[in-house]
Structure formats: C-alpha cells, structure tokens
PDB file of N, CA and C in Angstrom:
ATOM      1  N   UNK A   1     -36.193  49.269   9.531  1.00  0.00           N
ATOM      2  CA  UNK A   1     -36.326  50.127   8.379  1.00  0.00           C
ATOM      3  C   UNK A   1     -34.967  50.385   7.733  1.00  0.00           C
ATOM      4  N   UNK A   2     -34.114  50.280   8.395  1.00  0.00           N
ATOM      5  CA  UNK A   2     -32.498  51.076   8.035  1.00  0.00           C
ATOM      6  C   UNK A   2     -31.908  49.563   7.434  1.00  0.00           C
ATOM      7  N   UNK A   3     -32.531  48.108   7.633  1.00  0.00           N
ATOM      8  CA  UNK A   3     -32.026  47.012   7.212  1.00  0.00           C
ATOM      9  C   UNK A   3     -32.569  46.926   5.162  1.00  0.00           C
ATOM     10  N   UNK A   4     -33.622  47.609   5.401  1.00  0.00           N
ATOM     11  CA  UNK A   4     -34.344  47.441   3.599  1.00  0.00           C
ATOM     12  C   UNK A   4     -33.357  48.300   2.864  1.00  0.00           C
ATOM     13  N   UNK A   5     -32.752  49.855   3.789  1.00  0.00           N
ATOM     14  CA  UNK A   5     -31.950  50.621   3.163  1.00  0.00           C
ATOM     15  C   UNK A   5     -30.583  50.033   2.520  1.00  0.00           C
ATOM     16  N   UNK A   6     -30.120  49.641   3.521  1.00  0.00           N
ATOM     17  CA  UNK A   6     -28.684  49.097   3.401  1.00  0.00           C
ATOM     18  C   UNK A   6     -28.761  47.679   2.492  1.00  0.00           C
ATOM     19  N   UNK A   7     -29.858  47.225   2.246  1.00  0.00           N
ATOM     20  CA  UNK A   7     -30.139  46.077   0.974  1.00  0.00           C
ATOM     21  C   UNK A   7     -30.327  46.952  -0.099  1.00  0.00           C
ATOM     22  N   UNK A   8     -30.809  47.418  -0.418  1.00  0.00           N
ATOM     23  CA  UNK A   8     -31.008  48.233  -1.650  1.00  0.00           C
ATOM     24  C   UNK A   8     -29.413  49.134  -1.817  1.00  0.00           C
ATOM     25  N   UNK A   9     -29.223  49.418  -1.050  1.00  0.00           N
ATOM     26  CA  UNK A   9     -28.109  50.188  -1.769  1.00  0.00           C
ATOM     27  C   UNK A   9     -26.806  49.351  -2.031  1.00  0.00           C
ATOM     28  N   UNK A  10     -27.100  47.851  -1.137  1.00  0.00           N
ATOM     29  CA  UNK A  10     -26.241  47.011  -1.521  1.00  0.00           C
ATOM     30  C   UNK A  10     -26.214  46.335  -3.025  1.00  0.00           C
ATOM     31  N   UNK A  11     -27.321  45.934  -3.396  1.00  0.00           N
ATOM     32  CA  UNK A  11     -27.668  45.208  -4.831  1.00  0.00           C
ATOM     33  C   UNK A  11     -27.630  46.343  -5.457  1.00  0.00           C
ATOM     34  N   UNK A  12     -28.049  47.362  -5.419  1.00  0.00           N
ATOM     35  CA  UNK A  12     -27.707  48.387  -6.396  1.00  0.00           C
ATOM     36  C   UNK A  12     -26.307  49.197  -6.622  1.00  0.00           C
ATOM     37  N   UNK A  13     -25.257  48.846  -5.127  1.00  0.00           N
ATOM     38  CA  UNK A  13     -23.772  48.812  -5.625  1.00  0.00           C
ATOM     39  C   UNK A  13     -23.324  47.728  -6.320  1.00  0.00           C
ATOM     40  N   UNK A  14     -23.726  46.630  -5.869  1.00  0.00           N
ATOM     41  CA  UNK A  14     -23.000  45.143  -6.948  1.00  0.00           C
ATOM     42  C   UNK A  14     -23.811  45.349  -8.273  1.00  0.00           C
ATOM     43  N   UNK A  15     -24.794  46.001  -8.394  1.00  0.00           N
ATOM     44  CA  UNK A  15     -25.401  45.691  -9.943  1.00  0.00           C
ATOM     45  C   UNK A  15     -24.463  46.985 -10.833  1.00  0.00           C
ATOM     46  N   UNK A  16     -23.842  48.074 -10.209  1.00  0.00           N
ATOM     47  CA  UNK A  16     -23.259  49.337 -11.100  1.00  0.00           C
ATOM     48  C   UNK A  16     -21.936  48.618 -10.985  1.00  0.00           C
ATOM     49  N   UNK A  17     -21.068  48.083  -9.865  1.00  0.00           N
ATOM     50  CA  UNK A  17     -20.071  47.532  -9.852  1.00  0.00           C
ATOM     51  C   UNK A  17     -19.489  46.402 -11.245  1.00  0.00           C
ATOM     52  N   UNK A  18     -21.027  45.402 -11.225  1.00  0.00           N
ATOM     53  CA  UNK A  18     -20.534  44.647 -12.114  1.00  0.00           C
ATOM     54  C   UNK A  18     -21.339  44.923 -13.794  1.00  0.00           C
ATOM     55  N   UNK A  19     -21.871  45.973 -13.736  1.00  0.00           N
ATOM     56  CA  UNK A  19     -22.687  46.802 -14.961  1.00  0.00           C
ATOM     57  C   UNK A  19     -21.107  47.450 -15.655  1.00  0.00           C
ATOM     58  N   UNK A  20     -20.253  48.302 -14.479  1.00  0.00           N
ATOM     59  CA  UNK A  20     -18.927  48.849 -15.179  1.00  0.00           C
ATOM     60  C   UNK A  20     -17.741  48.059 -15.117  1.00  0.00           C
ATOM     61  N   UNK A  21     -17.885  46.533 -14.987  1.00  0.00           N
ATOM     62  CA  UNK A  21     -16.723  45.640 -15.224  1.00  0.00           C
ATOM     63  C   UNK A  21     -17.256  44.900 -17.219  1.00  0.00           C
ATOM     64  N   UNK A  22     -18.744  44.668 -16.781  1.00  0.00           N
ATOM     65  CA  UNK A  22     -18.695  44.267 -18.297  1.00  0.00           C
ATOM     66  C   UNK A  22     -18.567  45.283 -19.064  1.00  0.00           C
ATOM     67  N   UNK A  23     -18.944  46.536 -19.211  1.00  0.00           N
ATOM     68  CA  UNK A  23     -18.781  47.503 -20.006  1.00  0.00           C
ATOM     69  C   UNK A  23     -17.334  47.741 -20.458  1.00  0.00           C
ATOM     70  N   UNK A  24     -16.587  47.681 -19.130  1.00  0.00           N
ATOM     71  CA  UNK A  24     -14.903  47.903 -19.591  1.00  0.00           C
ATOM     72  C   UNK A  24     -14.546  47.073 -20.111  1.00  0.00           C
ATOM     73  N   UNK A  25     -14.813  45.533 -19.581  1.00  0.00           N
ATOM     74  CA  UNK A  25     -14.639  44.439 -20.969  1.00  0.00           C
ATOM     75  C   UNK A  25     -14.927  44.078 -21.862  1.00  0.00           C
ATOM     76  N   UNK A  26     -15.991  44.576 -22.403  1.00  0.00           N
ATOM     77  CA  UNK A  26     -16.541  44.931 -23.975  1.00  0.00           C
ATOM     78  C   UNK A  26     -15.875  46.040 -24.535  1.00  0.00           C
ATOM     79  N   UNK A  27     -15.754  47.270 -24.091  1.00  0.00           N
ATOM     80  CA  UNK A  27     -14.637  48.363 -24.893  1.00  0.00           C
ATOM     81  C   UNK A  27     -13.271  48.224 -24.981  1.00  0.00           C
ATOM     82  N   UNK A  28     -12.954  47.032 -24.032  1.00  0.00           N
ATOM     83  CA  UNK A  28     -11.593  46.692 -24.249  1.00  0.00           C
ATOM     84  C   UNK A  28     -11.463  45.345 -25.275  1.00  0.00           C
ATOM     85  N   UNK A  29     -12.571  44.544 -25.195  1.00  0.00           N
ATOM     86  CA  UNK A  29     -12.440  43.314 -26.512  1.00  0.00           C
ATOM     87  C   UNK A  29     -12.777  44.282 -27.679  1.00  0.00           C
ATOM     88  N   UNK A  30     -13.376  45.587 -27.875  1.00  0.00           N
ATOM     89  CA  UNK A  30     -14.057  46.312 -29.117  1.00  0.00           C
ATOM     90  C   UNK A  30     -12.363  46.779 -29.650  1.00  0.00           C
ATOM     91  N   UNK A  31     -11.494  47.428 -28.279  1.00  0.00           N
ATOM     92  CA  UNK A  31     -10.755  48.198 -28.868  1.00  0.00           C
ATOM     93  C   UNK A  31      -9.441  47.050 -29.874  1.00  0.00           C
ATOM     94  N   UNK A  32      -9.225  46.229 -28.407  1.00  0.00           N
ATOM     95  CA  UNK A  32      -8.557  45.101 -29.858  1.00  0.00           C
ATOM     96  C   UNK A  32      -8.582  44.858 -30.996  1.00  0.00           C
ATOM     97  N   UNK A  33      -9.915  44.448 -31.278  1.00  0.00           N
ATOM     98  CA  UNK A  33     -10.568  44.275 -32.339  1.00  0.00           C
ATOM     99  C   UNK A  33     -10.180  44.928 -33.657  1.00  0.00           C
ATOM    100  N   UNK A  34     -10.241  46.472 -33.214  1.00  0.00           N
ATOM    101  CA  UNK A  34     -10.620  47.417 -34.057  1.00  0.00           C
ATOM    102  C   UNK A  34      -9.243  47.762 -34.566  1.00  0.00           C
ATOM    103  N   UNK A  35      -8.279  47.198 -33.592  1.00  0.00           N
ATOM    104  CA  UNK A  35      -6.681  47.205 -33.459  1.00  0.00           C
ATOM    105  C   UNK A  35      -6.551  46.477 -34.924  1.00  0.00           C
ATOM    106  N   UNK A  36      -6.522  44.980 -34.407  1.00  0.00           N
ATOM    107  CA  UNK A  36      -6.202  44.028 -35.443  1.00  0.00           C
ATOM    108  C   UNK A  36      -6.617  43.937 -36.761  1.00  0.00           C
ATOM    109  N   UNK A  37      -8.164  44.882 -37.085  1.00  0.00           N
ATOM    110  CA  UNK A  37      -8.477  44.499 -38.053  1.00  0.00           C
ATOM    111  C   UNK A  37      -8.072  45.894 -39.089  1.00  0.00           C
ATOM    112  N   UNK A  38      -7.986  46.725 -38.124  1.00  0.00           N
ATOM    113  CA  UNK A  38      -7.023  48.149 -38.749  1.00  0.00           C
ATOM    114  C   UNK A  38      -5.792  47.811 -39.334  1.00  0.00           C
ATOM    115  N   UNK A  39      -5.040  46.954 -38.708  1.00  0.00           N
ATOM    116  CA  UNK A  39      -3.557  46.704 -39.343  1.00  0.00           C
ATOM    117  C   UNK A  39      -3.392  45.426 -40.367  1.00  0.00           C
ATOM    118  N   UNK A  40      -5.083  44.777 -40.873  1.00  0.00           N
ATOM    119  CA  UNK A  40      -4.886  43.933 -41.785  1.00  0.00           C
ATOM    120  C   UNK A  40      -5.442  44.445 -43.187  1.00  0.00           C
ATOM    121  N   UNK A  41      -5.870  45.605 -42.642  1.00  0.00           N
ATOM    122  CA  UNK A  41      -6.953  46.725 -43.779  1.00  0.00           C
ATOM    123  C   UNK A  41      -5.761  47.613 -44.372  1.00  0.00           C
ATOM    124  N   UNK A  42      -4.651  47.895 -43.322  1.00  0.00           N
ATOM    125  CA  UNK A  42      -3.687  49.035 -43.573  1.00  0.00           C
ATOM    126  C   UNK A  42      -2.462  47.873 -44.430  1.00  0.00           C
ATOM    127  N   UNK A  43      -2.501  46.780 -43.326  1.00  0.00           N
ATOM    128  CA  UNK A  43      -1.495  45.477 -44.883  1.00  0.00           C
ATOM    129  C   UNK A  43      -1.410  45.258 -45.976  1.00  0.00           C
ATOM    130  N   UNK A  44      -3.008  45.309 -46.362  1.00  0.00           N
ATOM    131  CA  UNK A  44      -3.612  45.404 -47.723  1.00  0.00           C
ATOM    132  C   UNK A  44      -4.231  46.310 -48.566  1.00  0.00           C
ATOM    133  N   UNK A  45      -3.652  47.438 -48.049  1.00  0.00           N
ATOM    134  CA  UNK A  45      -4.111  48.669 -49.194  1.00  0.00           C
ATOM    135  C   UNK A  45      -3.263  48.482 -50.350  1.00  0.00           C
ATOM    136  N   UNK A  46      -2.729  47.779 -50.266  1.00  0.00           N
ATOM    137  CA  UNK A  46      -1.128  47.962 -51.198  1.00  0.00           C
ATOM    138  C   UNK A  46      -1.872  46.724 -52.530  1.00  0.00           C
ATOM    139  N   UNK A  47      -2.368  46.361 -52.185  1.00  0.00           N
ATOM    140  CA  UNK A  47      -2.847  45.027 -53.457  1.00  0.00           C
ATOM    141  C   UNK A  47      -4.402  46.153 -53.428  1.00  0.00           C
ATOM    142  N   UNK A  48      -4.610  46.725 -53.432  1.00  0.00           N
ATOM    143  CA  UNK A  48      -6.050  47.025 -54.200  1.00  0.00           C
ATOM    144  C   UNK A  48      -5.688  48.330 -55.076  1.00  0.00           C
ATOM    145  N   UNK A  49      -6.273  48.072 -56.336  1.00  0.00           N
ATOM    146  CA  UNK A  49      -5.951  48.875 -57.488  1.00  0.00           C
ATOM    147  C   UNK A  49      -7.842  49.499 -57.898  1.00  0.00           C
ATOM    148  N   UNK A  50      -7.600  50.911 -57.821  1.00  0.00           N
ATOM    149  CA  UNK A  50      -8.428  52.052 -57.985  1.00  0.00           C
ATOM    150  C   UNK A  50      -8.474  52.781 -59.223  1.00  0.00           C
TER     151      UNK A  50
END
C-alpha cells in the first residue's frame, strides 16, 4: 500500500518540478522579449510625428 503512495507523490513531484521549470522559462523568454521590443518602441518615438 505505502509503494502506490510513494508513486504518486513521485509523478506528482516531477510533474510540479517540471510544470515550474517551463513556467520560469516562458516568463523569462516573455521578459526578454518585452525588453527588446521596449527599447525599439523607445528608439523610435523620435520619428513619429502627432
């Protein structure tokens, strides 16, 4: 009985383990992102006429 336990709480540590590795590597490719395209938006304020 204590062998079904220790499976389940095993796949359900590797599934949160690798659930919060992609998550951190998606908010970290988002934050780049949001980096680079901020400082090509902030390059070019200067040529747009309002």
């Amino acid at each position: 009985m204590n062998e079904g336990l220790y499976k389940t709480m095993k796949s359900a540590g590797t599934a949160s383990l690798v659930t919060g590795i992609v998550i951190a590597a998606a908010g970290l490719a988002c934050g780049i992102l949001m980096i680079v395209y901020g400082g090509k938006l902030l390059k070019g304020k200067n040529n747009v006429l309002i």
